[in-house]
C-alpha atoms as a PDB file:
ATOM      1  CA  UNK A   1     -32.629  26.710   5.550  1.00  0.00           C
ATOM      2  CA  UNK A   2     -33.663  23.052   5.011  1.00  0.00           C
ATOM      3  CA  UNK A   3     -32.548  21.458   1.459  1.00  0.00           C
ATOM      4  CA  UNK A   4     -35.378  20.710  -0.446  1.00  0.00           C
ATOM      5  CA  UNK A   5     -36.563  16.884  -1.896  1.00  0.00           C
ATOM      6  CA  UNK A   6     -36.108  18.631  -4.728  1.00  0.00           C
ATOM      7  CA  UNK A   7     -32.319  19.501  -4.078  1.00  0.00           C
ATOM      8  CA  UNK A   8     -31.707  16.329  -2.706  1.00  0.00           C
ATOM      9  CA  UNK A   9     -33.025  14.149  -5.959  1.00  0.00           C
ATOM     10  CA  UNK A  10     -30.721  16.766  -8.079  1.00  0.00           C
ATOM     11  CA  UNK A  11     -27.638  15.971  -5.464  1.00  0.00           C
ATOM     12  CA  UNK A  12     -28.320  12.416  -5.924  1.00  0.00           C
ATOM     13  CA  UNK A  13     -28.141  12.582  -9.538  1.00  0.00           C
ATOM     14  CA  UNK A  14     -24.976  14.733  -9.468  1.00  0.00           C
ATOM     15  CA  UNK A  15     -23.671  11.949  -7.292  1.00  0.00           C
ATOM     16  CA  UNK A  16     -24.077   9.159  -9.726  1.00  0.00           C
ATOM     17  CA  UNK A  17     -22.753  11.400 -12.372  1.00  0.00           C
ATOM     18  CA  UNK A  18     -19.841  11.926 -10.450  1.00  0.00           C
ATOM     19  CA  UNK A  19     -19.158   8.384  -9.558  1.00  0.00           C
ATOM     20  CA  UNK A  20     -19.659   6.683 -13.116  1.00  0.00           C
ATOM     21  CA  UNK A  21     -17.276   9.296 -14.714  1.00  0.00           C
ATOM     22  CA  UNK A  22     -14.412   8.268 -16.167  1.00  0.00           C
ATOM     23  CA  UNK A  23     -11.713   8.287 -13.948  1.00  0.00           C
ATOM     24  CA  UNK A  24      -8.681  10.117 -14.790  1.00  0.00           C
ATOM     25  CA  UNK A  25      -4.625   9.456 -14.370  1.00  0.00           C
ATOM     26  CA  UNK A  26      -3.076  12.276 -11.944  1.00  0.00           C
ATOM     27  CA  UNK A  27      -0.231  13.490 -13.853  1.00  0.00           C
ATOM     28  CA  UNK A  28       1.330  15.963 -11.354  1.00  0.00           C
ATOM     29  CA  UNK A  29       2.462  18.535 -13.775  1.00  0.00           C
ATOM     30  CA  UNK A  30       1.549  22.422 -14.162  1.00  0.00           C
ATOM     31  CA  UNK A  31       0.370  21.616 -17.778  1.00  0.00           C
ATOM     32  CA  UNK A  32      -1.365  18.820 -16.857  1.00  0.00           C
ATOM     33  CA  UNK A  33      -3.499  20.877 -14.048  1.00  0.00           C
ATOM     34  CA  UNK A  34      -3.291  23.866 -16.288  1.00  0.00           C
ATOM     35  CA  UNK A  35      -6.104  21.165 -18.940  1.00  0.00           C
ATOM     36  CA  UNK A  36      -8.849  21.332 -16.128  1.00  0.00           C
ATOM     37  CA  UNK A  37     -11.457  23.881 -16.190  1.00  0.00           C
ATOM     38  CA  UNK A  38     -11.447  26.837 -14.436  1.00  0.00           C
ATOM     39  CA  UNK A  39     -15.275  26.479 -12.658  1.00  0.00           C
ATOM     40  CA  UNK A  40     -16.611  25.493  -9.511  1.00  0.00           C
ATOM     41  CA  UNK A  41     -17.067  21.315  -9.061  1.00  0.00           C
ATOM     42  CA  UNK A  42     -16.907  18.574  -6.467  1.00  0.00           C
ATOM     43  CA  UNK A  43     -13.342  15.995  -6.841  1.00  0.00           C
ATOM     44  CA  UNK A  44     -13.694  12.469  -6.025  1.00  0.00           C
ATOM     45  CA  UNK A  45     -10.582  10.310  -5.362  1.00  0.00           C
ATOM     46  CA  UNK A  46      -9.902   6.553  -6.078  1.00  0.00           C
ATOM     47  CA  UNK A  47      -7.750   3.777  -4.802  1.00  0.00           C
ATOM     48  CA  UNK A  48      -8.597   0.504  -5.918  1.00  0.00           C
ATOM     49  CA  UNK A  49     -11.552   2.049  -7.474  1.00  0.00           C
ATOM     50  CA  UNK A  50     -13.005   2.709  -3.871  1.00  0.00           C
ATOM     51  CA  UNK A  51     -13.652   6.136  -2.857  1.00  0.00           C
ATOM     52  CA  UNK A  52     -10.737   7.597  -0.504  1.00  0.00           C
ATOM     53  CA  UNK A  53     -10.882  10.929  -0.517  1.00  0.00           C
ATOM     54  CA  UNK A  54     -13.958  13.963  -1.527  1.00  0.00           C
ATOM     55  CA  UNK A  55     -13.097  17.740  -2.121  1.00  0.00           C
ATOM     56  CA  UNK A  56     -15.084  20.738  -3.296  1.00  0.00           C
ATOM     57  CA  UNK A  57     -13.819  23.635  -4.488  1.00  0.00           C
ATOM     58  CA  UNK A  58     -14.072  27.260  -6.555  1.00  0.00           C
ATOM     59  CA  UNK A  59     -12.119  26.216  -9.362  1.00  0.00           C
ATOM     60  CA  UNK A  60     -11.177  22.084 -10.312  1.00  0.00           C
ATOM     61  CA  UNK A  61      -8.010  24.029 -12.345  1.00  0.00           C
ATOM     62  CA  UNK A  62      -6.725  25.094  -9.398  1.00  0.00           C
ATOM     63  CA  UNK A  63      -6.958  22.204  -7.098  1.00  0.00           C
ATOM     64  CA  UNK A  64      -5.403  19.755  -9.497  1.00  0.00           C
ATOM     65  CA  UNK A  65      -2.633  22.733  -9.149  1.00  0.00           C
ATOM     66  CA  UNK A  66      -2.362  22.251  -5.842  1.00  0.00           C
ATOM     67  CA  UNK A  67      -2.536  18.420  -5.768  1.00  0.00           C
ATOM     68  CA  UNK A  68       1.207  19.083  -6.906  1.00  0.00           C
ATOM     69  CA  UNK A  69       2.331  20.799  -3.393  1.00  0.00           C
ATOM     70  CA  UNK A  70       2.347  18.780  -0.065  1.00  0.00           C
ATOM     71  CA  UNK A  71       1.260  22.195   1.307  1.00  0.00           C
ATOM     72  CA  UNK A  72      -1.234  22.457  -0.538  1.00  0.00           C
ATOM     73  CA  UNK A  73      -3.001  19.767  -0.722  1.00  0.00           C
ATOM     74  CA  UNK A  74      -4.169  17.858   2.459  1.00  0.00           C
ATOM     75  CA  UNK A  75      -4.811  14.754   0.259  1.00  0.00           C
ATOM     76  CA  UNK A  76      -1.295  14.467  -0.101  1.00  0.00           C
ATOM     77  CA  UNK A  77      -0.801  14.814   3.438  1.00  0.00           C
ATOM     78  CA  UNK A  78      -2.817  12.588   4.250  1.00  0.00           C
ATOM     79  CA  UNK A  79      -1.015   9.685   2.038  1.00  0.00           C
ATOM     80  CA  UNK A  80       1.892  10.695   3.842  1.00  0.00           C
ATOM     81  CA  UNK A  81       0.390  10.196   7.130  1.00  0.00           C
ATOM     82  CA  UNK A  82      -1.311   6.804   6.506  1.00  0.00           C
ATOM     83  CA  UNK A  83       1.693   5.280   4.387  1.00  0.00           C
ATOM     84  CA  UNK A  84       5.066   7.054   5.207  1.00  0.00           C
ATOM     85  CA  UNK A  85       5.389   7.941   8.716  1.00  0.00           C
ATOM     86  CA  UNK A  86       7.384   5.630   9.488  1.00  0.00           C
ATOM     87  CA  UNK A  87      10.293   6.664   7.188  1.00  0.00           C
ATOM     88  CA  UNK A  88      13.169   9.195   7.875  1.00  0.00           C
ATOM     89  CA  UNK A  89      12.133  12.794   7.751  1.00  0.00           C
ATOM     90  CA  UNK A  90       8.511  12.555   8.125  1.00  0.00           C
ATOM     91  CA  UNK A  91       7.551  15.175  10.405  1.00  0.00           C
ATOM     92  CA  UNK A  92       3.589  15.300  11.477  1.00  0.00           C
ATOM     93  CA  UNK A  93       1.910  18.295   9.850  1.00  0.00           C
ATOM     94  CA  UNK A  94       4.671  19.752   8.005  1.00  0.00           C
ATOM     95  CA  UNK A  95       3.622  21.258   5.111  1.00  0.00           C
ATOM     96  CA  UNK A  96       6.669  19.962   3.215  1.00  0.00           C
ATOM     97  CA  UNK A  97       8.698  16.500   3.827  1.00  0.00           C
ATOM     98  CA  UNK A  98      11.974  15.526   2.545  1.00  0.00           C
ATOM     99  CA  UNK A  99      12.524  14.856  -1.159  1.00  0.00           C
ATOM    100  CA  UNK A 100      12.231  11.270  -0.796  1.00  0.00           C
ATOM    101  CA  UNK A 101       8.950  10.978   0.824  1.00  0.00           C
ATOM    102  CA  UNK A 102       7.732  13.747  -1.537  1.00  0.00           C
ATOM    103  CA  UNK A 103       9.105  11.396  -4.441  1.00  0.00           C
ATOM    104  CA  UNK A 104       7.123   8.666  -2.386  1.00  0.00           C
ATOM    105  CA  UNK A 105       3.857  10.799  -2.435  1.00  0.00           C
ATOM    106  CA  UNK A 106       3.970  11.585  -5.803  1.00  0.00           C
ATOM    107  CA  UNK A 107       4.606   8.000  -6.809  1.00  0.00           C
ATOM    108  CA  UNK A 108       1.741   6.799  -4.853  1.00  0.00           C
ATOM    109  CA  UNK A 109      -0.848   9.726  -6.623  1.00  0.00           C
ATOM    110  CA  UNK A 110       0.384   8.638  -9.876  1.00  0.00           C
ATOM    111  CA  UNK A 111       0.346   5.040  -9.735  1.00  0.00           C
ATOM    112  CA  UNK A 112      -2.426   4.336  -7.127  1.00  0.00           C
ATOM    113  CA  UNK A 113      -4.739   7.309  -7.268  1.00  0.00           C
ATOM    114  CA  UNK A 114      -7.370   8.073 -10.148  1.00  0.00           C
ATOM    115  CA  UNK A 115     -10.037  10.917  -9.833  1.00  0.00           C
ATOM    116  CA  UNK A 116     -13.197  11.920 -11.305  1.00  0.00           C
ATOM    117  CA  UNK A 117     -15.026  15.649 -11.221  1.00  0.00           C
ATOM    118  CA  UNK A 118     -18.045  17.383 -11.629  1.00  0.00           C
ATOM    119  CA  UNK A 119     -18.360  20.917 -12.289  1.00  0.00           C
ATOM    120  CA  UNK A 120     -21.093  21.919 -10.001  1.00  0.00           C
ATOM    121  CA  UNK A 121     -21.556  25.367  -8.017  1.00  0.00           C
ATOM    122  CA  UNK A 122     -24.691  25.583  -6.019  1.00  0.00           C
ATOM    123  CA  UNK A 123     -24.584  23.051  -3.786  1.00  0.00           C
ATOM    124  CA  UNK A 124     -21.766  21.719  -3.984  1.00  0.00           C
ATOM    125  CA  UNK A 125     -21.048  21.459  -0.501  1.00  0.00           C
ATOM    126  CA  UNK A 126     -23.859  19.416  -0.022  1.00  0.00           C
ATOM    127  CA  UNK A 127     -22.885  17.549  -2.500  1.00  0.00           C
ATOM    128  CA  UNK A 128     -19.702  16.744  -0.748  1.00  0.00           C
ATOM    129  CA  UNK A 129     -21.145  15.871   2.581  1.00  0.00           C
ATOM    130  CA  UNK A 130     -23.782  13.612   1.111  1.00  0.00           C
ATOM    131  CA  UNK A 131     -20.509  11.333  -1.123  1.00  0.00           C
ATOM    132  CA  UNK A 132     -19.077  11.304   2.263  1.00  0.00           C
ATOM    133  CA  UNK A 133     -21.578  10.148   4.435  1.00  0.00           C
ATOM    134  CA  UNK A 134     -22.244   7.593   2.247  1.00  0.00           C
ATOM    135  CA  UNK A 135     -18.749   6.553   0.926  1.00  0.00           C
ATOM    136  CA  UNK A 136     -16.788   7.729   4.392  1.00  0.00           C
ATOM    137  CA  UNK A 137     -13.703   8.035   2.626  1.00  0.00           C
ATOM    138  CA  UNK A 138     -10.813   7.600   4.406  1.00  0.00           C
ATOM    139  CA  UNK A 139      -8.189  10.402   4.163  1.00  0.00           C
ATOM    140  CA  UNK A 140     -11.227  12.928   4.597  1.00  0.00           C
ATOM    141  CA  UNK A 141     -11.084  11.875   8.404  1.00  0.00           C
END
């Protein structure tokens, strides 16, 4: 079924919501992801306070959980990809790299990466294809 002008003008307005948010530190701890609420939302990740990655999900609580596990997470995989595969022990789609490029990965999520969510159900998928079509982040490619 077609989405609606109305749906669109309500996806818009979640988007701006979901862009002006504060952004948030990544922390990379169980009580840390254990703060987030449990509901259904749409993630948006920054680097130099450009858009670089968009996720949706069932529950925000459990995907800043899983922001914590290289096999998890494909945003983490994809750091490794674009900025450590060049180092010893990298291996292309492992779900788990050596300790130092995990220690890499984790530095670069707390000290580069910020985030902002929306809790959102319906629609949230559209919501996620309309941030990237217009953002085209790059470790969602």
């Amino acid at each position: 079924m077609p989405i609606t002008k109305k749906q669109v003008n309500s996806l818009n307005k979640s988007k701006e919501i979901l862009l002006v948010k504060e952004k948030n530190k990544i922390l990379l701890t169980t009580e840390w992801a254990k703060r987030f609420p449990s509901e259904a939302g749409v993630c948006v990740f920054f680097e130099g306070g450009k858009i670089v990655y968009v996720g949706e999900t069932g529950s925000i609580a459990k995907r800043m959980k899983n922001l914590i596990y290289t096999r998890e997470h494909i945003l983490r995989k994809k750091i490794a990809l674009n900025h450590f595969s060049g180092l010893k022990g990298y291996e292309k789609g492992s779900n788990k790299y050596t300790v130092g490029i995990e220690a890499k990965i984790n530095d670069f999520l707390i000290n580069r990466i910020e985030f902002s969510y929306l809790l959102i159900d319906k629609d949230r998928k559209d919501l996620k294809k309309l941030v990237m079509k217009e953002y085209k982040p790059k470790y969602n490619s």
